[in-house]
C-alpha atoms as a PDB file:
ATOM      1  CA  UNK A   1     -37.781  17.920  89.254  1.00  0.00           C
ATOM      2  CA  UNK A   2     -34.658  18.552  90.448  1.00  0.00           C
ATOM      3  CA  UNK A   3     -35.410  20.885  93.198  1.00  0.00           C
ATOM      4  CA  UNK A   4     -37.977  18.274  94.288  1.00  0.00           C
ATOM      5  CA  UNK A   5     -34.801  15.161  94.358  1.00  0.00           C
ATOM      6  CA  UNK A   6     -32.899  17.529  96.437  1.00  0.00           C
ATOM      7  CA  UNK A   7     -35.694  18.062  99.182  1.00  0.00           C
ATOM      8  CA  UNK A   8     -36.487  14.264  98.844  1.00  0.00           C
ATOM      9  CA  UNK A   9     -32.586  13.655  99.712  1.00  0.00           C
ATOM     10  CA  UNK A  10     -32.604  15.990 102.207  1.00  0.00           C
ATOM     11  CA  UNK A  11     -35.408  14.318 104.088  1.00  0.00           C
ATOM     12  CA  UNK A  12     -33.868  11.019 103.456  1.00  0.00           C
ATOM     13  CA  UNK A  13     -30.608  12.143 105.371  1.00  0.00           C
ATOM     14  CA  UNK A  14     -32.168  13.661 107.906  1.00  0.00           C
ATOM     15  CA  UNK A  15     -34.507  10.818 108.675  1.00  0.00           C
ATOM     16  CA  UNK A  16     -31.175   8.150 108.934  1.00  0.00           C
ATOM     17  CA  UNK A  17     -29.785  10.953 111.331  1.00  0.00           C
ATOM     18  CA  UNK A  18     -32.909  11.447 113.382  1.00  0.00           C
ATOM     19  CA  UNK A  19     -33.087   7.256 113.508  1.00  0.00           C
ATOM     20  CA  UNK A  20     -29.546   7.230 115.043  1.00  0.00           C
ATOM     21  CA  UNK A  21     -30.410  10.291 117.638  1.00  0.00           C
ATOM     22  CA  UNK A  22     -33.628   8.274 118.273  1.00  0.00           C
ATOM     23  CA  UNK A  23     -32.131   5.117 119.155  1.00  0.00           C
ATOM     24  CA  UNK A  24     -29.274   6.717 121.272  1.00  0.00           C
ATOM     25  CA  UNK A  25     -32.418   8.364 123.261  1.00  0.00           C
ATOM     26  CA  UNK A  26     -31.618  11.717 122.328  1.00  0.00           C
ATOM     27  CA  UNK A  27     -34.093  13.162 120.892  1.00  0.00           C
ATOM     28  CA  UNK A  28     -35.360  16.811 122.229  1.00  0.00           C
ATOM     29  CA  UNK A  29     -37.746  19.438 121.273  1.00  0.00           C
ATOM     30  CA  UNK A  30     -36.840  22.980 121.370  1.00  0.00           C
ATOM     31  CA  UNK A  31     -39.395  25.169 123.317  1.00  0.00           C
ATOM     32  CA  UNK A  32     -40.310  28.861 124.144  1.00  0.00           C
ATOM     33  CA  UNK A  33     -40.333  29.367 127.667  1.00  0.00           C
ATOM     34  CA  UNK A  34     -42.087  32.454 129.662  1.00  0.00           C
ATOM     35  CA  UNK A  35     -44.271  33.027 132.815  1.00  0.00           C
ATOM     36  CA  UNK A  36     -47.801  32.162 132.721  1.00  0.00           C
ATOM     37  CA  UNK A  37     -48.835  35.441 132.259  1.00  0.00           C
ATOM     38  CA  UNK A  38     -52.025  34.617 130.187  1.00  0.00           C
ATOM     39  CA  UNK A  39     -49.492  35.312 126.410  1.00  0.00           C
ATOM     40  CA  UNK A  40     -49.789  32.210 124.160  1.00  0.00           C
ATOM     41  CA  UNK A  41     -46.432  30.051 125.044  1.00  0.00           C
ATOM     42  CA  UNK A  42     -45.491  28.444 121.852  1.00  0.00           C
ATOM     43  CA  UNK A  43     -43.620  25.112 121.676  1.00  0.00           C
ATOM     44  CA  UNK A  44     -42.244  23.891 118.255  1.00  0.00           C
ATOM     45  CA  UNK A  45     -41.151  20.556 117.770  1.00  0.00           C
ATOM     46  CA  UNK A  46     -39.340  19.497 114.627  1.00  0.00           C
ATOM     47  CA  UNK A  47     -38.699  16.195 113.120  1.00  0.00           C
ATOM     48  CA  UNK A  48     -38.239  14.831 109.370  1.00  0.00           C
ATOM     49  CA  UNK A  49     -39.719  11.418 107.767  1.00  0.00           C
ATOM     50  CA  UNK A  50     -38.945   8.552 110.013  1.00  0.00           C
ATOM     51  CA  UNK A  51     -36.890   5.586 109.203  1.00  0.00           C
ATOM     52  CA  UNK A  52     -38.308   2.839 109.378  1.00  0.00           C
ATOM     53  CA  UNK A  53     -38.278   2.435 113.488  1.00  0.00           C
ATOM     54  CA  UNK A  54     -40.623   1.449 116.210  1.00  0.00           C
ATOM     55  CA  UNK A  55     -43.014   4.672 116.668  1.00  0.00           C
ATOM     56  CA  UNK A  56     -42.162   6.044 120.131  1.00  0.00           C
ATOM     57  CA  UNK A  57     -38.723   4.959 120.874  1.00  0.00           C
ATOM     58  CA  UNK A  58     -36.168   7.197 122.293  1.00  0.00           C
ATOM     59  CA  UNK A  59     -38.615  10.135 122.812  1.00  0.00           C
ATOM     60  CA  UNK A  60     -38.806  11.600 126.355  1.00  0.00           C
ATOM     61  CA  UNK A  61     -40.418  14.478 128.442  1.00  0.00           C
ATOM     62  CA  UNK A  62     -38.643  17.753 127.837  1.00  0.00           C
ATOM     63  CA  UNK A  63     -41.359  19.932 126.610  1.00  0.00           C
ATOM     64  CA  UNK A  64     -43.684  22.061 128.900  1.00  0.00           C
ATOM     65  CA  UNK A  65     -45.835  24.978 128.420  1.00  0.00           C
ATOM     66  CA  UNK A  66     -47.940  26.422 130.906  1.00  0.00           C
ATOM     67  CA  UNK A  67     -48.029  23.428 132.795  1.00  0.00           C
ATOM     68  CA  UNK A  68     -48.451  21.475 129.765  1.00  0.00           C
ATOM     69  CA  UNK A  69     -46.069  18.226 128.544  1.00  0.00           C
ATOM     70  CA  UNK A  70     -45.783  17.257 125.672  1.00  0.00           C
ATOM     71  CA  UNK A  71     -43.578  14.157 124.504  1.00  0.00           C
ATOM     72  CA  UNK A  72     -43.580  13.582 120.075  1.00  0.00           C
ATOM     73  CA  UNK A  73     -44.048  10.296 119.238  1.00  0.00           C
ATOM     74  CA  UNK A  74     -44.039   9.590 115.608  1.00  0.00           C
ATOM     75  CA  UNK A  75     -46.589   7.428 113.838  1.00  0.00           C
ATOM     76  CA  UNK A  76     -46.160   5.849 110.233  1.00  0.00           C
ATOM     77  CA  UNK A  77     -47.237   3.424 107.792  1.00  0.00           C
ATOM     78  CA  UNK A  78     -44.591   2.122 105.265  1.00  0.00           C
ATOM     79  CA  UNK A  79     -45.041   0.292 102.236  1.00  0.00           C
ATOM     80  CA  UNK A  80     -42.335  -1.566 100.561  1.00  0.00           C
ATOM     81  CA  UNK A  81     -41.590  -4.320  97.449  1.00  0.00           C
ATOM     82  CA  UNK A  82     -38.317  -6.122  98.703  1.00  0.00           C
ATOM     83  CA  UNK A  83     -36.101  -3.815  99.640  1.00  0.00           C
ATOM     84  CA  UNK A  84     -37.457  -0.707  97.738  1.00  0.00           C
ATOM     85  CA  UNK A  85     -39.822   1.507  99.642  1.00  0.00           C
ATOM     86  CA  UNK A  86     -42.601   2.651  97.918  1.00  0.00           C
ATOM     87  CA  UNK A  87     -44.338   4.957 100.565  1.00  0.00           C
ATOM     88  CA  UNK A  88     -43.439   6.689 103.830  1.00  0.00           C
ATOM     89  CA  UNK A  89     -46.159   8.372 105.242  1.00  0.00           C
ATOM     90  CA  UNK A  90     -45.347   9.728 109.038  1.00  0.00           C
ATOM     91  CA  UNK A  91     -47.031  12.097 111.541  1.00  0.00           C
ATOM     92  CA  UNK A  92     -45.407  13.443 114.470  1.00  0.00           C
ATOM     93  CA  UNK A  93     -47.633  12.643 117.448  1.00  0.00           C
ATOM     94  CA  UNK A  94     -48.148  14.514 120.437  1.00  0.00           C
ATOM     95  CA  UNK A  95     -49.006  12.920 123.814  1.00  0.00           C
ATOM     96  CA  UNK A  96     -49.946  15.087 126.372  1.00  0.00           C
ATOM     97  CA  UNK A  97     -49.732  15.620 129.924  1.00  0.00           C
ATOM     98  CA  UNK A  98     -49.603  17.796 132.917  1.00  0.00           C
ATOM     99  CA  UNK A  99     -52.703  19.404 134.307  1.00  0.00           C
ATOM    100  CA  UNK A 100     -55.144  17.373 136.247  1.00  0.00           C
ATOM    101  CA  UNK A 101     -58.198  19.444 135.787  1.00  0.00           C
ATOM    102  CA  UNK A 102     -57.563  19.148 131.795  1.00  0.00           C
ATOM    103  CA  UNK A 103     -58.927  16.397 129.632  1.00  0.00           C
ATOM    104  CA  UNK A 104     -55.962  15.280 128.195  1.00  0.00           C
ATOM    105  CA  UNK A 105     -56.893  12.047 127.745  1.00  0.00           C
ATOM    106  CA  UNK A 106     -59.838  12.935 125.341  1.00  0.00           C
ATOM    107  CA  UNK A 107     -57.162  15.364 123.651  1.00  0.00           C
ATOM    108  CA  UNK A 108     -54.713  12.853 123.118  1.00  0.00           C
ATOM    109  CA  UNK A 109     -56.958  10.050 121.420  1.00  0.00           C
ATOM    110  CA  UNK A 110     -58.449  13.001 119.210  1.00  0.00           C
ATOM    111  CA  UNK A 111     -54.648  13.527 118.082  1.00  0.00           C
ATOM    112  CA  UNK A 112     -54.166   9.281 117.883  1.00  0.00           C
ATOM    113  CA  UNK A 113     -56.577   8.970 115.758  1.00  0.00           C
ATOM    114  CA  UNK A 114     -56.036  12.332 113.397  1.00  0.00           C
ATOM    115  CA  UNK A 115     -52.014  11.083 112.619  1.00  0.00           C
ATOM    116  CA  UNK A 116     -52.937   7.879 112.217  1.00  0.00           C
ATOM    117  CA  UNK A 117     -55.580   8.665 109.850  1.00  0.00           C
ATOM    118  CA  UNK A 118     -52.738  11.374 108.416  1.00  0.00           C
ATOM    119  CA  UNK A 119     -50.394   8.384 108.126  1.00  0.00           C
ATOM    120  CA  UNK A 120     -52.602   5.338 106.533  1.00  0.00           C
ATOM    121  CA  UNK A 121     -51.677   4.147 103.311  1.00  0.00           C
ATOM    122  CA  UNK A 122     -55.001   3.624 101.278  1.00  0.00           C
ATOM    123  CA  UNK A 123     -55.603   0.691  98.856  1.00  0.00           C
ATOM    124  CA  UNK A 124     -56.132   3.785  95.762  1.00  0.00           C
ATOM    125  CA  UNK A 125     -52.436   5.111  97.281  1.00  0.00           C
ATOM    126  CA  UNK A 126     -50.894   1.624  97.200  1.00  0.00           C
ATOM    127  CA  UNK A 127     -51.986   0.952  93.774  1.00  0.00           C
ATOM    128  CA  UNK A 128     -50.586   4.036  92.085  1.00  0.00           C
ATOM    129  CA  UNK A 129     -47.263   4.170  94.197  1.00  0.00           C
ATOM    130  CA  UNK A 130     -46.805   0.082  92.576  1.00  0.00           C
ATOM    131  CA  UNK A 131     -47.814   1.435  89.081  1.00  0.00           C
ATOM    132  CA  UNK A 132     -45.597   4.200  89.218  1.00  0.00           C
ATOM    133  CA  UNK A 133     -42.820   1.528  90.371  1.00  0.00           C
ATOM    134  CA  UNK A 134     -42.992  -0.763  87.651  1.00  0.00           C
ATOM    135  CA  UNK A 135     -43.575   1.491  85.199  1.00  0.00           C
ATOM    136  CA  UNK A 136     -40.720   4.182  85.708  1.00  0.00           C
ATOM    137  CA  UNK A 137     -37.839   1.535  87.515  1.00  0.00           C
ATOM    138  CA  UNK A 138     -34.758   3.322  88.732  1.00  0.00           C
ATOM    139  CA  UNK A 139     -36.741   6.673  87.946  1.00  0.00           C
ATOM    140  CA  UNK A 140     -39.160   5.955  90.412  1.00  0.00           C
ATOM    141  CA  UNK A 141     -39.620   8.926  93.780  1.00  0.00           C
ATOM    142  CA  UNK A 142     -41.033   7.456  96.970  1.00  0.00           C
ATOM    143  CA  UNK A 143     -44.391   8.703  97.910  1.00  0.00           C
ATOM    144  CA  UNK A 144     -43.584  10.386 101.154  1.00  0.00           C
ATOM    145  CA  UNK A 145     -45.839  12.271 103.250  1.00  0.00           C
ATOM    146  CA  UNK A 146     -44.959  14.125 106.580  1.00  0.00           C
ATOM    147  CA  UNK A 147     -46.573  16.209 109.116  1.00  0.00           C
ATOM    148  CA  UNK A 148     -44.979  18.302 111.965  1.00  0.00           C
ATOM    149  CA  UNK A 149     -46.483  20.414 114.277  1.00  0.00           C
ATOM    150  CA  UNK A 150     -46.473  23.766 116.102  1.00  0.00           C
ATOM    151  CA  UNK A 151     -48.167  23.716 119.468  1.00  0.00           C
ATOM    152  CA  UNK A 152     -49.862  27.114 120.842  1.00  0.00           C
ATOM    153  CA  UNK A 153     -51.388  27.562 124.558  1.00  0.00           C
ATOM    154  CA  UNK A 154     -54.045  30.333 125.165  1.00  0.00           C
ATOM    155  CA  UNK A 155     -56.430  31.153 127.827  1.00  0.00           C
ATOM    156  CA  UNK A 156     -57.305  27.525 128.308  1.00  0.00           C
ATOM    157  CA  UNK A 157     -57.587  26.702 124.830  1.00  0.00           C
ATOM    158  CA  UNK A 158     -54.681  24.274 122.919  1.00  0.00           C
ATOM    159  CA  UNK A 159     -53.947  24.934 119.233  1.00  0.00           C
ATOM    160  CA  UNK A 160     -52.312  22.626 116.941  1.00  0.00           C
ATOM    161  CA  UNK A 161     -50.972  23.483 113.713  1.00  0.00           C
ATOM    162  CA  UNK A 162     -49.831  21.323 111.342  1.00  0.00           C
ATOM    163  CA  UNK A 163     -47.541  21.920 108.601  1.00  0.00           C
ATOM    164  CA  UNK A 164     -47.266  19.260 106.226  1.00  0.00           C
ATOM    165  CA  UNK A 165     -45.308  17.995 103.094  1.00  0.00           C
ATOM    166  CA  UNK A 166     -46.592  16.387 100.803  1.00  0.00           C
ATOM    167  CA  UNK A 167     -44.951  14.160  97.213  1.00  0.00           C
ATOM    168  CA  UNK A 168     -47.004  11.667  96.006  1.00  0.00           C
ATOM    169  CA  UNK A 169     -46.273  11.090  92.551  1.00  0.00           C
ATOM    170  CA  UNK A 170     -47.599  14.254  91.106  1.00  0.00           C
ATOM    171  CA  UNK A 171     -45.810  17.224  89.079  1.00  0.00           C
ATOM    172  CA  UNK A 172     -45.626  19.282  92.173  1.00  0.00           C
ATOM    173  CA  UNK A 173     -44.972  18.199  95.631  1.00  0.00           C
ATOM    174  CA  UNK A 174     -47.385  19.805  98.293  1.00  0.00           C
ATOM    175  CA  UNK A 175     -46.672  22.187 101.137  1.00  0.00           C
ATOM    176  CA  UNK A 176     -50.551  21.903 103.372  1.00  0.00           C
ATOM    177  CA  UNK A 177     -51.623  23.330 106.621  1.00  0.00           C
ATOM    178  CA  UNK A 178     -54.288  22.123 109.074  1.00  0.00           C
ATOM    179  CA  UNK A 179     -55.260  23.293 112.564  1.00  0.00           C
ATOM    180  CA  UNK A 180     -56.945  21.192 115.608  1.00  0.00           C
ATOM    181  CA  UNK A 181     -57.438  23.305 118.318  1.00  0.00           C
ATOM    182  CA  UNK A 182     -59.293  22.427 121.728  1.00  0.00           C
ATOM    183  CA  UNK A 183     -60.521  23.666 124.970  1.00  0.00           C
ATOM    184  CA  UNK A 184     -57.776  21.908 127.772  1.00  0.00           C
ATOM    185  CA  UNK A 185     -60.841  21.731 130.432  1.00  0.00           C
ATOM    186  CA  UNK A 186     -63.661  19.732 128.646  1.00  0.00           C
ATOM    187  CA  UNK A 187     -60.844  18.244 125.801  1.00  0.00           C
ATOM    188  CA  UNK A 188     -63.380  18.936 123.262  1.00  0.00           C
ATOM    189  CA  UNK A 189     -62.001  20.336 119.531  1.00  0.00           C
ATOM    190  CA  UNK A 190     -63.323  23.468 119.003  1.00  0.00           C
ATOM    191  CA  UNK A 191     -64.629  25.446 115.705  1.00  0.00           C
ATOM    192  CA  UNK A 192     -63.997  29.099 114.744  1.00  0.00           C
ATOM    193  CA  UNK A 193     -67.717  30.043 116.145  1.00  0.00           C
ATOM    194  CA  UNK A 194     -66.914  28.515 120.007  1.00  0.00           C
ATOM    195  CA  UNK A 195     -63.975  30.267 119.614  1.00  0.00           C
ATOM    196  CA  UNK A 196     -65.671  33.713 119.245  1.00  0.00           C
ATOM    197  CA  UNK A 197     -69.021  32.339 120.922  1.00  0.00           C
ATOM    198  CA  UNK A 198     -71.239  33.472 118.395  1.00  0.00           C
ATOM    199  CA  UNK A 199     -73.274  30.801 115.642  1.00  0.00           C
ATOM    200  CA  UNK A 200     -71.554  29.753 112.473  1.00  0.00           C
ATOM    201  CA  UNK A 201     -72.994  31.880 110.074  1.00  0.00           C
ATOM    202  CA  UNK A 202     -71.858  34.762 112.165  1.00  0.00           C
ATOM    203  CA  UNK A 203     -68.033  32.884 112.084  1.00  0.00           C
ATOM    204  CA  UNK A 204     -67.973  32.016 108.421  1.00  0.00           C
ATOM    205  CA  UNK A 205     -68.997  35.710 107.610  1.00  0.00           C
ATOM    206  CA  UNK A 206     -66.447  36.841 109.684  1.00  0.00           C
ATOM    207  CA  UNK A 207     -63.751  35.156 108.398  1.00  0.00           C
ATOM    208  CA  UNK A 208     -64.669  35.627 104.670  1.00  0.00           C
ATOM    209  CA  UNK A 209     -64.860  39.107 105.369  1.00  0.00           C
ATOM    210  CA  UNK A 210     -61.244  39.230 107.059  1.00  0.00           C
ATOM    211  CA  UNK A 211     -60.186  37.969 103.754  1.00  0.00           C
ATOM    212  CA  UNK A 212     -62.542  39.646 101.463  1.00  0.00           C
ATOM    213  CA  UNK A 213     -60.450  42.741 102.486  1.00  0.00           C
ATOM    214  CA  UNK A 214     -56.942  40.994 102.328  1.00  0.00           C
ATOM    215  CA  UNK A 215     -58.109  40.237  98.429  1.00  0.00           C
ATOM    216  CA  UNK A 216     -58.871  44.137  98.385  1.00  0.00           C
ATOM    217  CA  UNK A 217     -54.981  44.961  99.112  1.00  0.00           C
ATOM    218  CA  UNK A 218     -53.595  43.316  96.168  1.00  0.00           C
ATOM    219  CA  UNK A 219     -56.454  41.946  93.949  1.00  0.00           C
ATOM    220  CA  UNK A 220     -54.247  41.211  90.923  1.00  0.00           C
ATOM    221  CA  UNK A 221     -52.420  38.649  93.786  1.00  0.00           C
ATOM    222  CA  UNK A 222     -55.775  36.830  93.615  1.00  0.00           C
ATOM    223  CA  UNK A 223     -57.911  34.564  91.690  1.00  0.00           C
ATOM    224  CA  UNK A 224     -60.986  36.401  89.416  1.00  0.00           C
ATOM    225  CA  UNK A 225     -63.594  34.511  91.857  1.00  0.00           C
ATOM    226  CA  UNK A 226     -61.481  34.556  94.552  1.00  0.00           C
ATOM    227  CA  UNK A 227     -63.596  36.950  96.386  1.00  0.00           C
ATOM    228  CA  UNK A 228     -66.837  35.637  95.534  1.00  0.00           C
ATOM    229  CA  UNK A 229     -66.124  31.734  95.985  1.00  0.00           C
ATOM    230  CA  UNK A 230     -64.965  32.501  99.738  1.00  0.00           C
ATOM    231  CA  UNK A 231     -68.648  31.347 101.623  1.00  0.00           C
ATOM    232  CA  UNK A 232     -67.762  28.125  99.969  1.00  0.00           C
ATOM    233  CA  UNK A 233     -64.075  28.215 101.163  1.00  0.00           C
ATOM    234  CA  UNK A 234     -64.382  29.044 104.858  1.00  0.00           C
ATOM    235  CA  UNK A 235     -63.719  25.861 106.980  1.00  0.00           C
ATOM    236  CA  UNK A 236     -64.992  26.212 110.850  1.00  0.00           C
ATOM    237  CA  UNK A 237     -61.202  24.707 111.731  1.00  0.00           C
ATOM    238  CA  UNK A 238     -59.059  26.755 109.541  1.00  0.00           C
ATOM    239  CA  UNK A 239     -57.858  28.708 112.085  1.00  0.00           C
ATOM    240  CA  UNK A 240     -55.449  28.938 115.644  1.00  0.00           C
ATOM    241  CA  UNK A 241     -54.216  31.051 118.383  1.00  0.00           C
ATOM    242  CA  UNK A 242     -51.009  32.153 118.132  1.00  0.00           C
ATOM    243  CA  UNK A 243     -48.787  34.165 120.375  1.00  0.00           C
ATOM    244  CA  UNK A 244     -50.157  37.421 118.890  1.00  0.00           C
ATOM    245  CA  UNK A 245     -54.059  36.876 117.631  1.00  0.00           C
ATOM    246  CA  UNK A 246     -56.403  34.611 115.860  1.00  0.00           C
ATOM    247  CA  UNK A 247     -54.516  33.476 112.907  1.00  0.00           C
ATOM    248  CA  UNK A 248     -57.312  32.652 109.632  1.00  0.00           C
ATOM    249  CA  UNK A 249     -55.515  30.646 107.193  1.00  0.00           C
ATOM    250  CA  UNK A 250     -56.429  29.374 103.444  1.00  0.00           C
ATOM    251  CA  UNK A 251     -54.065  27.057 101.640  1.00  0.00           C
ATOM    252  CA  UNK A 252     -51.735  27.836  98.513  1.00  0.00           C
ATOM    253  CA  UNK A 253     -53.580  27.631  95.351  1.00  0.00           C
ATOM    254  CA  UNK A 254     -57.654  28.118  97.193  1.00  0.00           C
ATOM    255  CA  UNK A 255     -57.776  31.898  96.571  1.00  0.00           C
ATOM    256  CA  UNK A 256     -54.108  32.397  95.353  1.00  0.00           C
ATOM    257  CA  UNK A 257     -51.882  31.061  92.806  1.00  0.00           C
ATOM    258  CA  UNK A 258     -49.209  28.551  94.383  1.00  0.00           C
ATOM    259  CA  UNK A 259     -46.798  30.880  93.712  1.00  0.00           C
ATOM    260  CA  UNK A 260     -48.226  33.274  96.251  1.00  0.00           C
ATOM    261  CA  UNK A 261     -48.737  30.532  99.216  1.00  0.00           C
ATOM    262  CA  UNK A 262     -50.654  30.478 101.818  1.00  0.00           C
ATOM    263  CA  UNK A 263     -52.691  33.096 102.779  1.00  0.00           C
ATOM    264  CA  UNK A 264     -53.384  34.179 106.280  1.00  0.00           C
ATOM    265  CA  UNK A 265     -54.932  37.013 107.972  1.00  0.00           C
ATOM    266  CA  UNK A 266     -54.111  37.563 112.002  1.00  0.00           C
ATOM    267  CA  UNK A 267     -56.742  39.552 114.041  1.00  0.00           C
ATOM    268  CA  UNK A 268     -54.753  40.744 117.412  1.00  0.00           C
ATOM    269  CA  UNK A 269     -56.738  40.155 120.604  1.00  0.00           C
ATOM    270  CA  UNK A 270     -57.676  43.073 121.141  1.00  0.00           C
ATOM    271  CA  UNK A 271     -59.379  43.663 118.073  1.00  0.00           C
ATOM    272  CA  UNK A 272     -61.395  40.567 118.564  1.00  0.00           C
ATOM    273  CA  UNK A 273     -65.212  40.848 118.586  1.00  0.00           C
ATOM    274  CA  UNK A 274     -66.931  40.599 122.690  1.00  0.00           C
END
């Protein structure tokens, strides 16, 4: 508990100082340049829970990679009882431009409506948070929620990953990745079997039997089933492009205990199937 009030504090500070940056209009994202030389070009941008300001302000174009801009705007729900907040939940945005031959348009609503879906407060989520409230007074943690992302450009094809923290009244507080990745031209999302351009029995196999033998290194790191329950576990989107491979990826506590975190496996490009 007390590891998870310091991280909670943490955030808080660092979301009054991002609000000040943010209204002074100084807000930047760091980026990874290079030539386009067909390597992935990475650009991370980093930003805590928002205070409570308008969505977009302050944010500006500095970003680019391979042609592509990218400006963070954060989107956020908030739900308060006087003066006490009561849930935060924020995703950083990106909106993107550069390219004319790339549907960015179609790429950007995708990515509208995934944070804002991230971000919205359900009625079950308001009614535990105001429980929790009355019931525990001054002991009572804000339900906070926060998602960041890490942007990857490869051979046409955009990947997204998003690294998220989550604390909403539990024991633990939760530390969850997701991927969106999409082809730039058509700006449609794309699955682990259009990735490879084979059917999705041929991807799911694959990438159950990428981690069938990562379970094979170190089976005592692993769950009894863990092995056997992976058909069931292999998600078409639970994967990206990164600068060195295809990066598979299963979340703490799916094949793992929590203690061992997320598991991933990366396939280098060269090793991919043709």
């Amino acid at each position: 508990m007390k590891g998870r009030q310091i991280m909670k504090n943490k955030i808080r500070i660092t979301a009054v100082f991002l609000a000040a940056l943010t209204a002074a209009g100084m807000v930047s994202c760091s980026k990874k340049g290079g030539k386009n030389d067909g390597t992935s070009q990475p650009v991370s941008v980093t930003t805590a829970a928002p205070a409570p300001v308008t969505s977009d302000a302050g944010t500006r174009n500095d970003t680019e990679a391979d042609g592509l801009e990218i400006t963070p705007h954060i989107v956020w729900e908030q739900y308060t009882e006087g003066d006490d907040q009561l849930i935060l939940y924020s995703a950083n945005c990106p909106v993107l431009s550069g390219n004319p031959e790339w549907n960015l348009e179609k790429i950007n609503a995708a990515l509208e409506e995934y944070c804002r879906d991230y971000a919205k407060i359900s009625d079950i989520d308001r009614v535990s948070a105001k429980e929790d409230y009355d019931n525990l007074g001054d002991r009572f943690e804000s339900y906070e929620k926060s998602t960041d992302y890490t942007c990857y450009v490869k051979d046409g094809i955009l990947s997204l990953k998003y690294d998220s923290y989550e604390s909403t009244g539990g024991a633990d507080d939760l530390w969850v990745t997701t991927a969106l990745c999409f082809d730039l031209k058509t700006g449609e999302r794309i699955d682990l079997a259009a990735f490879l351009g084979k059917d999705a029995d041929y991807a799911k196999q694959y990438a159950a039997s990428a981690f069938s033998l990562l379970i094979k290194t170190a089976p005592d790191n692993y769950f009894d089933n863990a092995e056997a329950a992976l058909p069931e576990l292999i998600d078409g989107y639970c994967f990206y492009l990164n600068e060195t491979g295809l990066v598979l990826f299963l979340n703490s506590c799916t094949i793992a205990p929590d203690a061992f975190g997320q598991q991933t496996v990366t396939v280098a490009y060269a090793n991919l199937p043709t």
